[in-house]
C-alpha atoms as a PDB file:
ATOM      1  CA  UNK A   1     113.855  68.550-193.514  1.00  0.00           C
ATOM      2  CA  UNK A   2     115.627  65.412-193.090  1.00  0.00           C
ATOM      3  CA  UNK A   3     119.690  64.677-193.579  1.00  0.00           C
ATOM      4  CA  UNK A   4     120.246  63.822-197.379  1.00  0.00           C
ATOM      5  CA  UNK A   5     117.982  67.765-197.691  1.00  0.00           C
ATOM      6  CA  UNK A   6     120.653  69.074-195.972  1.00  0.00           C
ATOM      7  CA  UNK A   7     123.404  67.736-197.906  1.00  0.00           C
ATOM      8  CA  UNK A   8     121.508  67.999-201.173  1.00  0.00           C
ATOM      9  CA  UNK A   9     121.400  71.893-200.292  1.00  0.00           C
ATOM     10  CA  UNK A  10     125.236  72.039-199.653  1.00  0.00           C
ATOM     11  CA  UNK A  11     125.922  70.354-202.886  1.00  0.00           C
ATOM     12  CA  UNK A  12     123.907  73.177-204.615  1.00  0.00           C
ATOM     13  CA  UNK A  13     125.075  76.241-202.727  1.00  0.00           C
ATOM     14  CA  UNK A  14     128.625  74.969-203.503  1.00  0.00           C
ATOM     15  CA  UNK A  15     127.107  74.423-207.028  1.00  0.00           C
ATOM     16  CA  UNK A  16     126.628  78.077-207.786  1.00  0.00           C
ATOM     17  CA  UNK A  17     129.507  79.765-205.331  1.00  0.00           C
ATOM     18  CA  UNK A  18     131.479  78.003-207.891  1.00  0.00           C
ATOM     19  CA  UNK A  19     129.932  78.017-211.599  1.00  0.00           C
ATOM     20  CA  UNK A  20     127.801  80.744-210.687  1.00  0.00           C
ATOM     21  CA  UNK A  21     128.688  82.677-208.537  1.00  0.00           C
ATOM     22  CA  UNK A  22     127.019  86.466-209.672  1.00  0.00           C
ATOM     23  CA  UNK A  23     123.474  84.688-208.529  1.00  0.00           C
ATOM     24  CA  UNK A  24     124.649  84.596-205.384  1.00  0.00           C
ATOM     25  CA  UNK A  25     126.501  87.665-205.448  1.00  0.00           C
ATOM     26  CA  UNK A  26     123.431  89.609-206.725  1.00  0.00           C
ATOM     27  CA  UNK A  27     121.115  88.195-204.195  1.00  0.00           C
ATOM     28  CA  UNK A  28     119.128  85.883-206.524  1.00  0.00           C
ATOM     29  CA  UNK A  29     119.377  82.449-204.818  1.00  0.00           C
ATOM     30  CA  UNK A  30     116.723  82.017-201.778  1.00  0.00           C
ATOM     31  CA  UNK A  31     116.033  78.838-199.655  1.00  0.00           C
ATOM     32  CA  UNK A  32     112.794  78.130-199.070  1.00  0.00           C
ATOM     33  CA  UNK A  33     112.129  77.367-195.477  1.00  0.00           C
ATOM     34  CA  UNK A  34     108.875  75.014-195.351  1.00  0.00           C
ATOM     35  CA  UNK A  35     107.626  74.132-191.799  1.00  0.00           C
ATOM     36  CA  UNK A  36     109.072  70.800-190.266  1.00  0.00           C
ATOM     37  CA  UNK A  37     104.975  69.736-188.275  1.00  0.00           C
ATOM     38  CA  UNK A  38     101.319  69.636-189.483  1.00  0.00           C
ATOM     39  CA  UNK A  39      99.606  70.009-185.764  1.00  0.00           C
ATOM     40  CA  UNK A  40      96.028  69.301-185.810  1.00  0.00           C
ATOM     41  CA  UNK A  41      94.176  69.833-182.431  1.00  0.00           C
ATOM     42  CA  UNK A  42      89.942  69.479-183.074  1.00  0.00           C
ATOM     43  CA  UNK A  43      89.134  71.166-186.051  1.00  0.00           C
ATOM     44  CA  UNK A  44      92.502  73.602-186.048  1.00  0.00           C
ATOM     45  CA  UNK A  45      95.345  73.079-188.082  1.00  0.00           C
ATOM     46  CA  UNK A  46      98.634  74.722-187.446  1.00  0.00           C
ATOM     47  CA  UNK A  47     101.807  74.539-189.293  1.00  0.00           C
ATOM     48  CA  UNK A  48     104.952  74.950-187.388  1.00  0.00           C
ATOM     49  CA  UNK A  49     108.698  75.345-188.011  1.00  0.00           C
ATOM     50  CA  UNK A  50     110.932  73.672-186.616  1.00  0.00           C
ATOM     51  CA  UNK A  51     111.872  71.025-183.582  1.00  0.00           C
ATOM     52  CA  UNK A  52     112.555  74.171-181.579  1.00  0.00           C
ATOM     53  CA  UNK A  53     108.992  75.834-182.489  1.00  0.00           C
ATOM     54  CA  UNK A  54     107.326  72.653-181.880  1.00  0.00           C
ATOM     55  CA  UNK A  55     108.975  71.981-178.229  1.00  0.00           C
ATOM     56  CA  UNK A  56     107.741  75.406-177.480  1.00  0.00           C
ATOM     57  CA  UNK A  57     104.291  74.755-178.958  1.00  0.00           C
ATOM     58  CA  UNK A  58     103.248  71.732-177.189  1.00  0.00           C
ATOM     59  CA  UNK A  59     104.973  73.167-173.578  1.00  0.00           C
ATOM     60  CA  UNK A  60     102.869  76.030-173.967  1.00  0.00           C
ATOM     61  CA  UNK A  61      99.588  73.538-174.786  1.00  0.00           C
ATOM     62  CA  UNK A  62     101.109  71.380-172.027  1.00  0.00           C
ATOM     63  CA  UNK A  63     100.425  73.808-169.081  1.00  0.00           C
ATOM     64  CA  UNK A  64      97.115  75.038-170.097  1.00  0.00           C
ATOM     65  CA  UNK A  65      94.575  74.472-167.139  1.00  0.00           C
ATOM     66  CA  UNK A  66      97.786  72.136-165.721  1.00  0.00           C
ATOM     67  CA  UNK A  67      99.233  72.908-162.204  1.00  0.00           C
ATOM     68  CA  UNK A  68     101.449  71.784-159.596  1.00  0.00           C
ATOM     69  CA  UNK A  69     101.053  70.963-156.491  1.00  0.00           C
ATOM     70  CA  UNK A  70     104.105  70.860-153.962  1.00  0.00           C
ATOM     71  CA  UNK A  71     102.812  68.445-151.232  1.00  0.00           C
ATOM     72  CA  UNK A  72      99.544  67.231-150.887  1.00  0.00           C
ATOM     73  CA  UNK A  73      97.970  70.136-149.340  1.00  0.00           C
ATOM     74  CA  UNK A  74      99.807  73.060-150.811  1.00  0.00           C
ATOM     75  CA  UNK A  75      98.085  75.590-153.207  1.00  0.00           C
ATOM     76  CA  UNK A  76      98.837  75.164-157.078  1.00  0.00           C
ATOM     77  CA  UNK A  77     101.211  76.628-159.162  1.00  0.00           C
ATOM     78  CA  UNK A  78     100.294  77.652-162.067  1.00  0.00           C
ATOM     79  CA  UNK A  79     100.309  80.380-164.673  1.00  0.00           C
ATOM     80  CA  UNK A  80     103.427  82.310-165.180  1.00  0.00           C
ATOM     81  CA  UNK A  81     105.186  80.888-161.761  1.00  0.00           C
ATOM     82  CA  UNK A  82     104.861  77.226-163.384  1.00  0.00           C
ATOM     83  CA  UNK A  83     106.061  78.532-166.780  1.00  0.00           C
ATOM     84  CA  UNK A  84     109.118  79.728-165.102  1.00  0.00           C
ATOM     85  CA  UNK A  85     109.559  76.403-163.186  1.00  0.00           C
ATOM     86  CA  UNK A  86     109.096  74.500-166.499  1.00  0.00           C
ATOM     87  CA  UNK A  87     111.843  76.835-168.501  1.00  0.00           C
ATOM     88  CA  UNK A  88     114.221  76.724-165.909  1.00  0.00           C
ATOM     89  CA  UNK A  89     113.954  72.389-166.194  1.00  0.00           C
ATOM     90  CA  UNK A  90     114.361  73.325-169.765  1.00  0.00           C
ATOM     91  CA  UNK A  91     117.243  75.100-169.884  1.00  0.00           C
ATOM     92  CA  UNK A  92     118.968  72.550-167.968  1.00  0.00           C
ATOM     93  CA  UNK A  93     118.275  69.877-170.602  1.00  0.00           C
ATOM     94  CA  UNK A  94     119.289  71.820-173.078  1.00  0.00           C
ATOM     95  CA  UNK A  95     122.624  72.571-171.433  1.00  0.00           C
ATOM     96  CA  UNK A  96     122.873  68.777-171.401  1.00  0.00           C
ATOM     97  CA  UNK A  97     121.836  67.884-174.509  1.00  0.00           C
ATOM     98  CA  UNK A  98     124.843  70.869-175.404  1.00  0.00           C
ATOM     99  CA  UNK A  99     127.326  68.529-173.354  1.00  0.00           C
ATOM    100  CA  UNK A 100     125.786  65.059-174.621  1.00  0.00           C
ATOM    101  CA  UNK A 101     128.958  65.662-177.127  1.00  0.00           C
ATOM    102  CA  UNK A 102     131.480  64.390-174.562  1.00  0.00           C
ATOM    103  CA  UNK A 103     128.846  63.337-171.898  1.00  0.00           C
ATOM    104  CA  UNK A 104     125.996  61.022-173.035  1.00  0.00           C
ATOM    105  CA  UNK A 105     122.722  62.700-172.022  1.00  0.00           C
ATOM    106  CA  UNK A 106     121.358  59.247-169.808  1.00  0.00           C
ATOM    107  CA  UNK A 107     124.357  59.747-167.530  1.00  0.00           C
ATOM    108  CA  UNK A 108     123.867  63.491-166.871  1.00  0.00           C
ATOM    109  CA  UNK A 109     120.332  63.499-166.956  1.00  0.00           C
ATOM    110  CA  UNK A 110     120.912  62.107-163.269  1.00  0.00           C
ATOM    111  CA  UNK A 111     123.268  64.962-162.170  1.00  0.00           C
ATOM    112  CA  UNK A 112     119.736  67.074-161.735  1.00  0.00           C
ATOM    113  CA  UNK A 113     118.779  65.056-158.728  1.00  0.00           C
ATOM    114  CA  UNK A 114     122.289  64.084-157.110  1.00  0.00           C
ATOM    115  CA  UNK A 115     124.235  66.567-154.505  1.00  0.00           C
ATOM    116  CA  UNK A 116     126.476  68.629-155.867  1.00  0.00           C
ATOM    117  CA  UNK A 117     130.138  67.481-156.047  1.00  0.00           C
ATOM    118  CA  UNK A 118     132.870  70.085-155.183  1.00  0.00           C
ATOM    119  CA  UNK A 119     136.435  70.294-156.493  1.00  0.00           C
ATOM    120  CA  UNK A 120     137.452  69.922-152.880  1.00  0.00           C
ATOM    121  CA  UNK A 121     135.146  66.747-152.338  1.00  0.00           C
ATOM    122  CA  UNK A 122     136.839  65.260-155.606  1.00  0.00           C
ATOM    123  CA  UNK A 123     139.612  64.617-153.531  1.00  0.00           C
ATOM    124  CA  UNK A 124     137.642  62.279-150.448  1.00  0.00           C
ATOM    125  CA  UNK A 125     137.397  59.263-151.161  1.00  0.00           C
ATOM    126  CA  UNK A 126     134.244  58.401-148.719  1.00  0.00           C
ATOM    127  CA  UNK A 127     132.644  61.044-149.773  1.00  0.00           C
ATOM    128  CA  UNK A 128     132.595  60.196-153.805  1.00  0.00           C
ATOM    129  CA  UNK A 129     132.203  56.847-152.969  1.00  0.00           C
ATOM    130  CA  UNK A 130     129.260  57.678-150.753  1.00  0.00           C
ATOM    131  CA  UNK A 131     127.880  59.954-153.832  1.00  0.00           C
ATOM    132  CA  UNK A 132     128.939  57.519-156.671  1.00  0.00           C
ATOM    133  CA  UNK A 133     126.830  55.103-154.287  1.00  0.00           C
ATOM    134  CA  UNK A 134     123.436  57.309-155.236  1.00  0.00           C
ATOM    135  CA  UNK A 135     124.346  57.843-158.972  1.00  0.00           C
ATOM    136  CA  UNK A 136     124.872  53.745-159.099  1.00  0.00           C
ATOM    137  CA  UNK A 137     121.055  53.514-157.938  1.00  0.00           C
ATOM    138  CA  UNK A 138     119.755  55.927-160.416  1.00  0.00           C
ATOM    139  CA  UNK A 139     121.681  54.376-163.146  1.00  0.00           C
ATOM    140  CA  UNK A 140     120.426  51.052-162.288  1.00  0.00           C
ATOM    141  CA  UNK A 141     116.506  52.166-161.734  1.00  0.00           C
ATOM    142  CA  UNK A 142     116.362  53.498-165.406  1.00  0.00           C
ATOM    143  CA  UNK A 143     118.480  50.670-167.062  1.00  0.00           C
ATOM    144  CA  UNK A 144     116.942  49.678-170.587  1.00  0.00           C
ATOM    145  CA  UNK A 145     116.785  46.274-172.108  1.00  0.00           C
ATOM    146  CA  UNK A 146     120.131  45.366-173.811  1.00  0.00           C
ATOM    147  CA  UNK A 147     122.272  48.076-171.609  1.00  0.00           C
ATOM    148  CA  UNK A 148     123.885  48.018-168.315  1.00  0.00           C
ATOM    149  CA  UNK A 149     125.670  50.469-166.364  1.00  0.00           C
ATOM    150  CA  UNK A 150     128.401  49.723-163.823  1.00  0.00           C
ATOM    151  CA  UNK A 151     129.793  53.085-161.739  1.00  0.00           C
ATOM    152  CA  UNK A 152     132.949  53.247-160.168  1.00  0.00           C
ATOM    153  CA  UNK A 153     136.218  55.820-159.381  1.00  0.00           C
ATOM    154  CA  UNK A 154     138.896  56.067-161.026  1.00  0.00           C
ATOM    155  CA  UNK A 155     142.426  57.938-159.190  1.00  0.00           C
ATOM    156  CA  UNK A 156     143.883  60.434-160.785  1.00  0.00           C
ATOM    157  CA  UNK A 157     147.248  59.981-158.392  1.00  0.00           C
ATOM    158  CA  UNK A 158     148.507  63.590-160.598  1.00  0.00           C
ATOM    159  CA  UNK A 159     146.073  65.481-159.276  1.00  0.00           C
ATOM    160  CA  UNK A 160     145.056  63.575-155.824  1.00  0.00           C
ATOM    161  CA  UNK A 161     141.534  63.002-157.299  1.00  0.00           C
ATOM    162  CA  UNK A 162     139.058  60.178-157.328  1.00  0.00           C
ATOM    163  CA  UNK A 163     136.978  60.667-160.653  1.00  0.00           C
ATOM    164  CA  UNK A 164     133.599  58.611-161.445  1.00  0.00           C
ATOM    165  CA  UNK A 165     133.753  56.465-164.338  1.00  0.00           C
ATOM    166  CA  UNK A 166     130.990  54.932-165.459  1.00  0.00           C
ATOM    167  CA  UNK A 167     131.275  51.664-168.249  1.00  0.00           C
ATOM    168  CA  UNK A 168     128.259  51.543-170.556  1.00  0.00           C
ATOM    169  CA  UNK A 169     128.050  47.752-171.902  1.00  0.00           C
ATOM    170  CA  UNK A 170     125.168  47.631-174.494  1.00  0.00           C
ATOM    171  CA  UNK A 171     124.443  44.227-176.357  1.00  0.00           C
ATOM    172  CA  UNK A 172     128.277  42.905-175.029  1.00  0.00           C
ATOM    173  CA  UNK A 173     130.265  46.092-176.094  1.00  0.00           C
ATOM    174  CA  UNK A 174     131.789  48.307-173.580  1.00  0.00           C
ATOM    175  CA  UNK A 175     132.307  51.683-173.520  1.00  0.00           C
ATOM    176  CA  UNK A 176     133.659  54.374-170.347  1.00  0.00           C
ATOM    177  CA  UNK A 177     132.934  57.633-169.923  1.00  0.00           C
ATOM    178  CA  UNK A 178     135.237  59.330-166.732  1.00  0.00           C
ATOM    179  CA  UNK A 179     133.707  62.524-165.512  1.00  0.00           C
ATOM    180  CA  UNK A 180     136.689  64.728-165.490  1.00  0.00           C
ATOM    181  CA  UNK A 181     138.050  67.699-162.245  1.00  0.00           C
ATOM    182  CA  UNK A 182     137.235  70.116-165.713  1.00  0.00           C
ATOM    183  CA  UNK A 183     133.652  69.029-165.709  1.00  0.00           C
ATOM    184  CA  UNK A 184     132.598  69.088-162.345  1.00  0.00           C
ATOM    185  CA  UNK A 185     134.577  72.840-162.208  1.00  0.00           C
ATOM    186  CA  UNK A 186     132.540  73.682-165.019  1.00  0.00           C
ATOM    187  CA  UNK A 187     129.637  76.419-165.077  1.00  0.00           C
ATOM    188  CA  UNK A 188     127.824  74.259-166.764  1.00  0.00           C
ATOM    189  CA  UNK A 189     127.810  71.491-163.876  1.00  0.00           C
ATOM    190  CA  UNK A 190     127.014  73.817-161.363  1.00  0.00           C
ATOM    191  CA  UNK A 191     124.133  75.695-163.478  1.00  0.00           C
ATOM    192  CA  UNK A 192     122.663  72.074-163.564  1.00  0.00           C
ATOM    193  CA  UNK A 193     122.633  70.820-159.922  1.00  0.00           C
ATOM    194  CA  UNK A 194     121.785  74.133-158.907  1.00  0.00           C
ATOM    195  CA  UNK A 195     118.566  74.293-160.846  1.00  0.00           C
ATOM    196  CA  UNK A 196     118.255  70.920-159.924  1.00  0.00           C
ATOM    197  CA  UNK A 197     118.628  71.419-156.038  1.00  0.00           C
ATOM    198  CA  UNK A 198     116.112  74.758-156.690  1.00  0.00           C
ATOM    199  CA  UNK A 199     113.650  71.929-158.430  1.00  0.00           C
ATOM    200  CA  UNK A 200     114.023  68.816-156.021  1.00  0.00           C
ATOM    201  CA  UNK A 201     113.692  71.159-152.898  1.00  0.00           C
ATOM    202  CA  UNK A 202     110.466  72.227-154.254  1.00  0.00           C
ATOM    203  CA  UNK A 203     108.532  68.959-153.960  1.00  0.00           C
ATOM    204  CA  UNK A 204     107.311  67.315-150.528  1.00  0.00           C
ATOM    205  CA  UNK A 205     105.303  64.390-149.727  1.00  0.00           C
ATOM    206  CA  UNK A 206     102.253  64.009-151.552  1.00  0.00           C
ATOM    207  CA  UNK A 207     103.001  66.680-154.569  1.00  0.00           C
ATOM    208  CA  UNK A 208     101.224  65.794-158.082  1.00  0.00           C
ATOM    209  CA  UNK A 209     100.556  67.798-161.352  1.00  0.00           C
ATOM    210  CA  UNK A 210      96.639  68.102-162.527  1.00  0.00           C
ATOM    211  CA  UNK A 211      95.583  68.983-165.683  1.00  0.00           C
ATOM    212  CA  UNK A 212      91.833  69.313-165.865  1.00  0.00           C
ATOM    213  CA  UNK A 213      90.049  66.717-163.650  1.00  0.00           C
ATOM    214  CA  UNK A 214      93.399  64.040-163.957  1.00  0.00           C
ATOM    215  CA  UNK A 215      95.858  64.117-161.717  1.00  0.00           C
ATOM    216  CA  UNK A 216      99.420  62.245-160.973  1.00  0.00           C
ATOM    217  CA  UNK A 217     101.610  61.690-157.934  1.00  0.00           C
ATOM    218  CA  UNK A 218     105.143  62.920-158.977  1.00  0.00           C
ATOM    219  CA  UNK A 219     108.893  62.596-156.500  1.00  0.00           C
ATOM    220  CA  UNK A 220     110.640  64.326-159.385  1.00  0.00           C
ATOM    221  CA  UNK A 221     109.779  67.299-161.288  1.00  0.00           C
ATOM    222  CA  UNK A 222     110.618  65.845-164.847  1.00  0.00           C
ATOM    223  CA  UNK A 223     107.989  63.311-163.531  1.00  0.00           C
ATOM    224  CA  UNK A 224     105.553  65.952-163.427  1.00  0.00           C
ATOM    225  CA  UNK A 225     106.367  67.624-166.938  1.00  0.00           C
ATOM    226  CA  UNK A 226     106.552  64.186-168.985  1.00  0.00           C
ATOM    227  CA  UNK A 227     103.056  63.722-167.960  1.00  0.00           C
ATOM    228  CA  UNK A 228     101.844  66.999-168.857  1.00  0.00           C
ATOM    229  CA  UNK A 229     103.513  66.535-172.351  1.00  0.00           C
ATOM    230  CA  UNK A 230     102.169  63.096-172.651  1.00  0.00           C
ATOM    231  CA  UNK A 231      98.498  64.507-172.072  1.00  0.00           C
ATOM    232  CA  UNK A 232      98.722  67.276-174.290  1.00  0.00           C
ATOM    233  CA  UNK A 233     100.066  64.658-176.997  1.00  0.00           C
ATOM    234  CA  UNK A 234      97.159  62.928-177.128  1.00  0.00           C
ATOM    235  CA  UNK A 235      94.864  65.808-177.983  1.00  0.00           C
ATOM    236  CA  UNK A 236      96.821  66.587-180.740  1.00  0.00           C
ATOM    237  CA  UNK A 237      97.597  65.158-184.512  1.00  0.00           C
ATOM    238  CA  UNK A 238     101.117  65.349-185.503  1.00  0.00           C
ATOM    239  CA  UNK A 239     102.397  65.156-188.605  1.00  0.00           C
ATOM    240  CA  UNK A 240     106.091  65.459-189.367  1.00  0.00           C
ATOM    241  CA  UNK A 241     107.196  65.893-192.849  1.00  0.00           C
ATOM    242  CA  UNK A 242     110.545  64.542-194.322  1.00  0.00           C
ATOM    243  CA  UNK A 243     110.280  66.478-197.099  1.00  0.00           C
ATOM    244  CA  UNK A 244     108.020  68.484-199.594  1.00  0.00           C
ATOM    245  CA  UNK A 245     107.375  65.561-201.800  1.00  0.00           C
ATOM    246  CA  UNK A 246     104.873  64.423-198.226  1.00  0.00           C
ATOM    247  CA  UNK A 247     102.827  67.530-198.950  1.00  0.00           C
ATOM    248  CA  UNK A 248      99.899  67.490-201.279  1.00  0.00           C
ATOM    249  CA  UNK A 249      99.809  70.118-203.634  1.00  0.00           C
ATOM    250  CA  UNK A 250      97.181  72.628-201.005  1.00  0.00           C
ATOM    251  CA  UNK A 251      99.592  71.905-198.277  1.00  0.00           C
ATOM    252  CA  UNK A 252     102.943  72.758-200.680  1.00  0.00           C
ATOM    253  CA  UNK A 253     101.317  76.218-201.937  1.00  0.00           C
ATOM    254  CA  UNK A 254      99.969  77.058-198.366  1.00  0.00           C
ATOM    255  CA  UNK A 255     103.103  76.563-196.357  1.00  0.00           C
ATOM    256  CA  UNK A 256     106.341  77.375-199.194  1.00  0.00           C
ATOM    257  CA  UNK A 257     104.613  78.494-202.292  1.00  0.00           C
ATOM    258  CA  UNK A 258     102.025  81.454-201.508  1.00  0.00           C
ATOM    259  CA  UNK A 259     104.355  84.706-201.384  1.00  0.00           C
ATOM    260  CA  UNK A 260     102.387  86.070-198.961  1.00  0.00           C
ATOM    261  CA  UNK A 261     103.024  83.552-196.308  1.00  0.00           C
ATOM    262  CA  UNK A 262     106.293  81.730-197.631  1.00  0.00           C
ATOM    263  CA  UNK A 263     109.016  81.950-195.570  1.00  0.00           C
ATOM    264  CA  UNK A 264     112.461  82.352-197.402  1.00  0.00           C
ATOM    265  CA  UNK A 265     116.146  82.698-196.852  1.00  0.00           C
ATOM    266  CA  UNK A 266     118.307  84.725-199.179  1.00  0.00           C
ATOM    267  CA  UNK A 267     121.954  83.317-199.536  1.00  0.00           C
ATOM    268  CA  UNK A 268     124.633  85.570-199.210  1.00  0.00           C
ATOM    269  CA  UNK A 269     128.729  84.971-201.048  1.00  0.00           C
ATOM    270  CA  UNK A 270     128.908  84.009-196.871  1.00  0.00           C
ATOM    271  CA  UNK A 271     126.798  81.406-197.003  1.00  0.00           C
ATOM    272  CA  UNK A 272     128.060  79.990-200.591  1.00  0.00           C
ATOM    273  CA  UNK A 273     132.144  79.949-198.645  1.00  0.00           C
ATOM    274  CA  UNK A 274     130.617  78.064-195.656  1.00  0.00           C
ATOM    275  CA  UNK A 275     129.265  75.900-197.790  1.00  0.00           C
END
């Protein structure tokens, strides 16, 4: 489940490719594939994969009975139409989670809600000051203890550009991260304020998200969602395990022993050369 698993398994499969290697070319060596969660919600207990599995889980128990409401007076959404809002927000994290590589994820996350920037406006100075201007306030609304943000442009005098930059000083050490022309011509920037333009256009004065009898006033959509996950949290029990030695011995043969219900990977010579 956890890193040292993982490199524990490469150190075997590498094991056998290379002492051993007609196991693997026979088909003999499996992987077992225990769950990564122990949910427990009342009296039922449900075992479930895999980060992945377990977003999907506890969206889906999110937006039971939950709805959203786009001003104060509008009719919900809910059901299938709020399912699609939710997966859209979604896939639009994920995408930046994708780019959190090159792009740390608590400078993009803002992207969502900030105009879109053309290739053409890269080259106006008012205007990506005037833009740099509303990222600056976001960054400095959701600053955490320890870190400080401080946005500003940089010229690229090659390419008649002005570029944000943004210097990241946490605990005294600085650190800059220059949104590139590349990036903001990327389909990935544009799939993300589009989606984000789609979600922000949405909500009026007054909207909030209900689940049940409780309510909350939301601006932003993510607003809206964090709540819902935070209520659905609550009802549940979550267990995460780290490994199989955090299973008793029902749990062990229930979720990677019992070859009925086991699930298993078989290793192929592919595998064993990745390895």
């Amino acid at each position: 489940a956890d890193v040292d698993g993982s490199h524990i398994r490469t150190l075997l499969l590498t094991f056998f490719f290379r002492q051993l290697p007609e196991l693997v070319e026979r088909g003999y060596i499996y992987i077992a594939q225990p769950p990564l969660y122990k949910v427990k919600k009342g009296k039922q207990e449900q075992y479930i994969k895999d980060d992945e599995a377990m977003e999907e889980y506890m969206t889906q128990s999110a937006l039971e009975d939950a709805s959203l409401h786009l001003d104060e007076s509008a009719p919900a959404v809910s059901g299938v139409q709020l399912e699609s809002l939710v997966n859209e927000f979604r896939s639009v994290m994920k995408t930046l989670k994708r780019l959190s590589r090159l792009y740390p994820e608590e400078l993009t996350e803002h992207f969502v809600y900030l105009p879109e920037v053309t290739l053409e406006q890269l080259g106006d100075h008012a205007v990506m000051q005037a833009w740099l201007a509303k990222l600056q306030g976001r960054l400095n609304s959701s600053q955490k203890s320890g870190l400080a943000y401080n946005a500003s442009l940089r010229e690229d005098k090659e390419r008649n550009v002005w570029l944000p930059e943004v210097e990241i000083t946490s605990h005294g050490l600085a650190s800059y991260i220059t949104f590139n022309r590349d990036f903001f011509g990327s389909n990935d920037y544009r799939t993300v304020v589009n989606i984000g333009a789609k979600l922000s256009s949405l909500l009026g004065e007054g909207a909030y998200v209900q689940r049940g009898e409780r309510r909350k006033a939301i601006v932003e959509f993510k607003e809206g969602l964090d709540w819902l996950m935070n209520e659905t949290t609550k009802r549940h029990t979550i267990q995460r395990y780290k490994g199989l030695g955090e299973m008793n011995p029902d749990q062990l043969w229930e979720t990677t022993m019992d070859p009925t219900v086991r699930r298993m990977l078989k290793v192929t010579i592919e595998d064993a050369i990745a390895a």
